[in-house]
PDB file of N, CA and C in Angstrom:
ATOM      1  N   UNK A   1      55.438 -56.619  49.653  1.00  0.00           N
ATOM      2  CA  UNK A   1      54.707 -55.968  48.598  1.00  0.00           C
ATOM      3  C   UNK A   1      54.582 -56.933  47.424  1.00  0.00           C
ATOM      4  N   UNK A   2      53.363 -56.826  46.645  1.00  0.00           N
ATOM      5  CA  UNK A   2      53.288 -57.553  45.789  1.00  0.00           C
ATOM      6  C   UNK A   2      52.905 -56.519  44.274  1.00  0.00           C
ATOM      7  N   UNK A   3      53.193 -57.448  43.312  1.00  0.00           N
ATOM      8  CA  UNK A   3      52.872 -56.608  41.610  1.00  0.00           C
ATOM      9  C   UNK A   3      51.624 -57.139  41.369  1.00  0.00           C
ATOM     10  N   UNK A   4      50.799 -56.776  40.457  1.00  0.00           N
ATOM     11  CA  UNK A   4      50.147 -57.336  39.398  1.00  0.00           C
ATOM     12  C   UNK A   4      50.332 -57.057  38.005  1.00  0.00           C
ATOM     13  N   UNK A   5      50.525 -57.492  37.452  1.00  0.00           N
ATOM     14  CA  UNK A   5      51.117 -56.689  35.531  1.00  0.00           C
ATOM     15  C   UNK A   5      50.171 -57.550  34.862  1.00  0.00           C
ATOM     16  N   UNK A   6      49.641 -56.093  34.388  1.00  0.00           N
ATOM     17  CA  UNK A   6      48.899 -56.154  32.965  1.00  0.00           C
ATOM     18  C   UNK A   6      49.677 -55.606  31.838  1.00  0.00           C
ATOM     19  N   UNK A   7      48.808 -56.750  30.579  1.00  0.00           N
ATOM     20  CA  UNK A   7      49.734 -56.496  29.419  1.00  0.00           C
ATOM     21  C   UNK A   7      48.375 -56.643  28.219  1.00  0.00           C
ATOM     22  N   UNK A   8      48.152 -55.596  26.939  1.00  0.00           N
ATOM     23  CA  UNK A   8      47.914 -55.855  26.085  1.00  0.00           C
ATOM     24  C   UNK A   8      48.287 -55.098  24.980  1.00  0.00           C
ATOM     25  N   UNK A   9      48.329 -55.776  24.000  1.00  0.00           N
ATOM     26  CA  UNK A   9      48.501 -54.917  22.510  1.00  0.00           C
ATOM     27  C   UNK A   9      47.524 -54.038  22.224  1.00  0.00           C
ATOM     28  N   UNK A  10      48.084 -52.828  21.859  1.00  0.00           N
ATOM     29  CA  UNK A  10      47.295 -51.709  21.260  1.00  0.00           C
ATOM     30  C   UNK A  10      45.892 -52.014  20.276  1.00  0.00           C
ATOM     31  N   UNK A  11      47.262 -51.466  19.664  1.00  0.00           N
ATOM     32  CA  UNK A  11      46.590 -51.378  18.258  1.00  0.00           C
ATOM     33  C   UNK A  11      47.667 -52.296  17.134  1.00  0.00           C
ATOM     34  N   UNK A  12      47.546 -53.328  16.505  1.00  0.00           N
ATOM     35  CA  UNK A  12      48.067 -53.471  15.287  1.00  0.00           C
ATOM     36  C   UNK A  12      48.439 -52.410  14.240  1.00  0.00           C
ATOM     37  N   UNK A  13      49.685 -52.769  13.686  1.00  0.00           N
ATOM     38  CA  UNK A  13      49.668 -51.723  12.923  1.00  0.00           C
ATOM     39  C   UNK A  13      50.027 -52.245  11.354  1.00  0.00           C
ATOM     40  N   UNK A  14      49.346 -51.489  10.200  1.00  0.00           N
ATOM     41  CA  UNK A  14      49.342 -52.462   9.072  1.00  0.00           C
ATOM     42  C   UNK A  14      50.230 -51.154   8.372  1.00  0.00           C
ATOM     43  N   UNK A  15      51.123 -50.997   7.721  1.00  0.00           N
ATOM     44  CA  UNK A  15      52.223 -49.840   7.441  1.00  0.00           C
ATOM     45  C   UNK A  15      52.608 -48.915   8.571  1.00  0.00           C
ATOM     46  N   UNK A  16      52.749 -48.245   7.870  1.00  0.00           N
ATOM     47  CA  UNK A  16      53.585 -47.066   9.390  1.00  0.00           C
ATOM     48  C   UNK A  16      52.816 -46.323   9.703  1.00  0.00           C
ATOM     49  N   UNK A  17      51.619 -45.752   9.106  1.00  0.00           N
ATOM     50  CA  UNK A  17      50.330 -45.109   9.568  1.00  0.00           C
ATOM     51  C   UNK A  17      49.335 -45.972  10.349  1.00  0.00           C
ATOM     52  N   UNK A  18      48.523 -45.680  11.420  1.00  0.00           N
ATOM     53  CA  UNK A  18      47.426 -46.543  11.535  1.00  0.00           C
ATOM     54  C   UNK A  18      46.298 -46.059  10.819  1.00  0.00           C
ATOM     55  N   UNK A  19      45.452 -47.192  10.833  1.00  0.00           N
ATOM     56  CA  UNK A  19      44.340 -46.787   9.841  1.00  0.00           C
ATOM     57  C   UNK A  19      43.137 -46.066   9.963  1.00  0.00           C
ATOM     58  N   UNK A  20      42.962 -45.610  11.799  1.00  0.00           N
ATOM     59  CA  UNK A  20      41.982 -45.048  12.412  1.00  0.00           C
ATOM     60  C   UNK A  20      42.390 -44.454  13.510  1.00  0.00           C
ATOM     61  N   UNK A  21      41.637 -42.827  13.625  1.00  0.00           N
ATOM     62  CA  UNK A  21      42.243 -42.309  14.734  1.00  0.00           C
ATOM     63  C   UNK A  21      41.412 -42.918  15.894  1.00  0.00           C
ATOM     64  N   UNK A  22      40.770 -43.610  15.677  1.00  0.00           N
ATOM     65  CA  UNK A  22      40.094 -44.483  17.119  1.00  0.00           C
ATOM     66  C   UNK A  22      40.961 -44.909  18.060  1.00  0.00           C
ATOM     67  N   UNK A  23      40.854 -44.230  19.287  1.00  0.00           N
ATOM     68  CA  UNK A  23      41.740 -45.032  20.290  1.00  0.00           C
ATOM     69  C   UNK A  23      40.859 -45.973  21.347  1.00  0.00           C
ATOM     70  N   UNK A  24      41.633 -47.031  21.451  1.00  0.00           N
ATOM     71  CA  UNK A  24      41.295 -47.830  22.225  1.00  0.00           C
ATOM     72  C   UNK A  24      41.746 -48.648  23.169  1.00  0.00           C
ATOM     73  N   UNK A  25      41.455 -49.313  24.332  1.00  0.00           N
ATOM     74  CA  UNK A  25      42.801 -49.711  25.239  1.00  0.00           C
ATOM     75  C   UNK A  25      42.306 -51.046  24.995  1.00  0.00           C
ATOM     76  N   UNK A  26      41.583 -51.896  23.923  1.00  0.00           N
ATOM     77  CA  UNK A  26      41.408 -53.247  24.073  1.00  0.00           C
ATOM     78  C   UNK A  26      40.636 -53.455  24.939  1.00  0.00           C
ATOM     79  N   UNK A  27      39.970 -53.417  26.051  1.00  0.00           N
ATOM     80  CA  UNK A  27      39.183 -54.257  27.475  1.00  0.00           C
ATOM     81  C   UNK A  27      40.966 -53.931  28.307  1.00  0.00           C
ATOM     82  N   UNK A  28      41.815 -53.026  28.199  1.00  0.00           N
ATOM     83  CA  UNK A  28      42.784 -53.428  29.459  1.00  0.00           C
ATOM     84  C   UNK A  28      42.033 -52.135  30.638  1.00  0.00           C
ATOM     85  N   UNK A  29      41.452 -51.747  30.675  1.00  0.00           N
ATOM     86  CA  UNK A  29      40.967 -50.736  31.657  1.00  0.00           C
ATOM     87  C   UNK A  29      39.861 -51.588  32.390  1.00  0.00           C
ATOM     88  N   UNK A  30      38.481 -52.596  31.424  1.00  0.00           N
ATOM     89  CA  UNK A  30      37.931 -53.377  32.055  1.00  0.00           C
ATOM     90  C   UNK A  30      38.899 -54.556  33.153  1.00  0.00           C
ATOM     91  N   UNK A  31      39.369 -55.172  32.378  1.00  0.00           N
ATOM     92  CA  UNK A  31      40.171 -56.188  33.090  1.00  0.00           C
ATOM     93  C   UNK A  31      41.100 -55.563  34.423  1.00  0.00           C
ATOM     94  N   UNK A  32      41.501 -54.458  34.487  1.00  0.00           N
ATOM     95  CA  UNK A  32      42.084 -53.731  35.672  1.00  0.00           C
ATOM     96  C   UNK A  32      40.875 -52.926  36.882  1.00  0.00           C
ATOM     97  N   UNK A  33      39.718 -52.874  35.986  1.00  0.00           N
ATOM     98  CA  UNK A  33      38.623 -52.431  37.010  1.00  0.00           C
ATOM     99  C   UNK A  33      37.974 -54.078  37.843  1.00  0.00           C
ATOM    100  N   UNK A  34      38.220 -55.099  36.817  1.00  0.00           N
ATOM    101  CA  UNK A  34      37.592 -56.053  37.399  1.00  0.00           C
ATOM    102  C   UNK A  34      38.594 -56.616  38.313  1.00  0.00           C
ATOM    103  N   UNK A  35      39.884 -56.566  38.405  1.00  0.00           N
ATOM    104  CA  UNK A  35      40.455 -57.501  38.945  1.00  0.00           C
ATOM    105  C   UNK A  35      40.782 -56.526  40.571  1.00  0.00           C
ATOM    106  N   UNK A  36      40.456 -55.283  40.144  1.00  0.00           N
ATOM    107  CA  UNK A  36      40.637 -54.306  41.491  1.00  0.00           C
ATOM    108  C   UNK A  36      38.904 -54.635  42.456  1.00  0.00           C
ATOM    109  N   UNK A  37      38.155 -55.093  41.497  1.00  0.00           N
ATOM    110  CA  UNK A  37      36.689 -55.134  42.569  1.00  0.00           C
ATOM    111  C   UNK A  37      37.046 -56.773  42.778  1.00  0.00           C
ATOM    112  N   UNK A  38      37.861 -57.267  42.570  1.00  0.00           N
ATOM    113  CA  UNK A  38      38.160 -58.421  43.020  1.00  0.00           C
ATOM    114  C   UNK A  38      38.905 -58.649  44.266  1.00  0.00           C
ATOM    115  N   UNK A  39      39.855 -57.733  44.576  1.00  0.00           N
ATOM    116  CA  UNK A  39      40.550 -57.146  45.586  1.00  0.00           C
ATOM    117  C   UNK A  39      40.056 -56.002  46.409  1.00  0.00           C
ATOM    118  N   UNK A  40      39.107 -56.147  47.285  1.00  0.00           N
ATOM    119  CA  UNK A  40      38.739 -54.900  48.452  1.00  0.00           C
ATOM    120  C   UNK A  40      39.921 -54.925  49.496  1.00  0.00           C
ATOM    121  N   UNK A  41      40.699 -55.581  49.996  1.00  0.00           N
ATOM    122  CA  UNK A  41      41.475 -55.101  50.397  1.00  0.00           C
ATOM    123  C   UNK A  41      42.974 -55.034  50.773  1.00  0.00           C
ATOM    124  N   UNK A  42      43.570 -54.900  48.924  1.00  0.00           N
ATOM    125  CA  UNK A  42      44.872 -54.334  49.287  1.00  0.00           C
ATOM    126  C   UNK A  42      44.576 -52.342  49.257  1.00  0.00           C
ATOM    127  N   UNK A  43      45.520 -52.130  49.513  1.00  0.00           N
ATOM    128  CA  UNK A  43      46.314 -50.698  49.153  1.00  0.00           C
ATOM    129  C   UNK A  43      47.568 -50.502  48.272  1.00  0.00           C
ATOM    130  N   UNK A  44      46.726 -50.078  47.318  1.00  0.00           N
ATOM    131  CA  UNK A  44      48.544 -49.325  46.404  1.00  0.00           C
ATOM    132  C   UNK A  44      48.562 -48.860  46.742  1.00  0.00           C
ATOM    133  N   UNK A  45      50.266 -49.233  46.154  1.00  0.00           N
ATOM    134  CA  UNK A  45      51.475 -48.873  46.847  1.00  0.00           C
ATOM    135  C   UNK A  45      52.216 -47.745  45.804  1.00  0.00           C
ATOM    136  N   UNK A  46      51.432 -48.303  44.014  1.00  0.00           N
ATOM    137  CA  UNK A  46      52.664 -47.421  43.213  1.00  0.00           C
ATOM    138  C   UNK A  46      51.582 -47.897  41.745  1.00  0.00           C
ATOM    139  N   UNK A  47      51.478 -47.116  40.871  1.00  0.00           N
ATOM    140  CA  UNK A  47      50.894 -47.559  39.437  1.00  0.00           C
ATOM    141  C   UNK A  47      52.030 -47.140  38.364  1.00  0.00           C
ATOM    142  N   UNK A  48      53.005 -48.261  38.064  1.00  0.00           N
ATOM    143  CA  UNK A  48      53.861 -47.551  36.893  1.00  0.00           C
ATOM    144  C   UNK A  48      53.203 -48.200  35.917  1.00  0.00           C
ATOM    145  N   UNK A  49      53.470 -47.016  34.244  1.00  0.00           N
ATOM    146  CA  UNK A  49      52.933 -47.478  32.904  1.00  0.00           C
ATOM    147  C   UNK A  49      53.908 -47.459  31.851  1.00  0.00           C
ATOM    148  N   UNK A  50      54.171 -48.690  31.092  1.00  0.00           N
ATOM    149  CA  UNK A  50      55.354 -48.654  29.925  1.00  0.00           C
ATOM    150  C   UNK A  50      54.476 -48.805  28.963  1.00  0.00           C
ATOM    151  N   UNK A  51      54.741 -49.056  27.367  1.00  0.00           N
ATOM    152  CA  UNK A  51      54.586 -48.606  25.936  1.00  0.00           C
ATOM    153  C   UNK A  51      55.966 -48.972  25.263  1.00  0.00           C
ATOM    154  N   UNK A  52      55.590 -50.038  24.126  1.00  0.00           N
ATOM    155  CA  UNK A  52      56.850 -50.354  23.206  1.00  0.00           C
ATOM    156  C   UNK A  52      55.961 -50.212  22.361  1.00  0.00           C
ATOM    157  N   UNK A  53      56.992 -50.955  20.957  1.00  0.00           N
ATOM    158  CA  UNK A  53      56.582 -50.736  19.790  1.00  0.00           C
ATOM    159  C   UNK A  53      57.671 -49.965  18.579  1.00  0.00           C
ATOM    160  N   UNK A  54      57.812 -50.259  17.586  1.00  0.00           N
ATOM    161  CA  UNK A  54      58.236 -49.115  16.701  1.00  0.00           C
ATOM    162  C   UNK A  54      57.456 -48.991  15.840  1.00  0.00           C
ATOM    163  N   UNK A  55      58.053 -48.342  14.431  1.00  0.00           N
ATOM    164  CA  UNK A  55      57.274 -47.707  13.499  1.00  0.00           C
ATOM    165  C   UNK A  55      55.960 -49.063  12.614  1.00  0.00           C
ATOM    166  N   UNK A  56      56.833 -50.292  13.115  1.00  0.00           N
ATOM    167  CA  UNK A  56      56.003 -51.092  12.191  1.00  0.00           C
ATOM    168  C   UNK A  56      55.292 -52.445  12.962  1.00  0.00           C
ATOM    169  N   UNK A  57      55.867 -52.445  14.032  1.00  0.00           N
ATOM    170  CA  UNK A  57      55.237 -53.060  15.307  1.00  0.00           C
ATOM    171  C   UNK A  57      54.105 -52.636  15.859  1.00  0.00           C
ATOM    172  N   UNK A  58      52.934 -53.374  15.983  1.00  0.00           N
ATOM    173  CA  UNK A  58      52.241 -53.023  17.248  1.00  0.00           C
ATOM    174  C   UNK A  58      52.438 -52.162  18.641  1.00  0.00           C
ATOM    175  N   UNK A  59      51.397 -51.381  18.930  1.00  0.00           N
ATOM    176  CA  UNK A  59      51.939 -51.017  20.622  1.00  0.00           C
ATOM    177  C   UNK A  59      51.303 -51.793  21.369  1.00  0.00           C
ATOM    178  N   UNK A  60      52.122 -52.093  22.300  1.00  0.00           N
ATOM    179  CA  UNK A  60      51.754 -52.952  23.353  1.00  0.00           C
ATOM    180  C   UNK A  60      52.359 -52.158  24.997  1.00  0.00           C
ATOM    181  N   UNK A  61      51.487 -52.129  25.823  1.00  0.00           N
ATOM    182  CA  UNK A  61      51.397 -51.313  27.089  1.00  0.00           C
ATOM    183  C   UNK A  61      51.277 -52.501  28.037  1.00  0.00           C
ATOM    184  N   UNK A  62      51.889 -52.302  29.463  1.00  0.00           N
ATOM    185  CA  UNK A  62      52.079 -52.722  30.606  1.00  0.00           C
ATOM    186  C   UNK A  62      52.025 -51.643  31.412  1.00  0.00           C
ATOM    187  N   UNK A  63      51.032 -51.879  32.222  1.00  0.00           N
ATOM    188  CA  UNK A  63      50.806 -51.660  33.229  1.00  0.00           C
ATOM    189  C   UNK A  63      50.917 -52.529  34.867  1.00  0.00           C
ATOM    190  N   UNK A  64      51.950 -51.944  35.179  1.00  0.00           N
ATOM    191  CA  UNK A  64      52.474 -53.056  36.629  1.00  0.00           C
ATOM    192  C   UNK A  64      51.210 -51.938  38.095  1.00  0.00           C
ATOM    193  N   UNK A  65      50.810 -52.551  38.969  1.00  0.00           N
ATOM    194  CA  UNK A  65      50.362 -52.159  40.028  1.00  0.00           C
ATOM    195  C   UNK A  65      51.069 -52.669  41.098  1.00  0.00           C
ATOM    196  N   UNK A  66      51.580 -52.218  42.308  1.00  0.00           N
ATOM    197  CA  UNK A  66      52.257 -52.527  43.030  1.00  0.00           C
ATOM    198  C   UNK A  66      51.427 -52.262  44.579  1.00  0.00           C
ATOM    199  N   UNK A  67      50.997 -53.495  45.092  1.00  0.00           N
ATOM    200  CA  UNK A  67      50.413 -53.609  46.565  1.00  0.00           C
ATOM    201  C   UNK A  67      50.854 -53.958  47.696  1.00  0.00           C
ATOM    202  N   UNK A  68      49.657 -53.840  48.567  1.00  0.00           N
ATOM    203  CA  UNK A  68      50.055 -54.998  50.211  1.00  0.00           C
ATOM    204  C   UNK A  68      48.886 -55.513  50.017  1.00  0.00           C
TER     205      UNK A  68
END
């Protein structure tokens, strides 16, 4: 079995509020659609999703995919 892990930062954060309720995933949903039409044929196996960050940090998300 093999991984692929994706990683990008959220959102910046400039105080402890953000400054817009705009959500956005950066291009990490493009970059995971492109790199899956890049691959016709594995099969996942497993999609786990993490999220760090604290109150004054950026969030930053990983997403691991796990194949054959």
């Amino acid at each position: 079995m093999e991984v692929k892990i994706f990683t990008k930062i959220l959102r910046p954060k400039i105080g402890f509020l953000p400054k817009t309720d705009t959500a956005t995933d950066h291009g990490l949903q493009g970059d995971i659609n492109i790199w899956l039409a890049t691959q016709p044929n594995i099969k996942i196996q497993n999609i786990t999703q993490s999220q760090s960050g604290g109150s004054f940090q950026a969030s930053t998300i990983v997403i691991s995919i796990w194949y054959k």
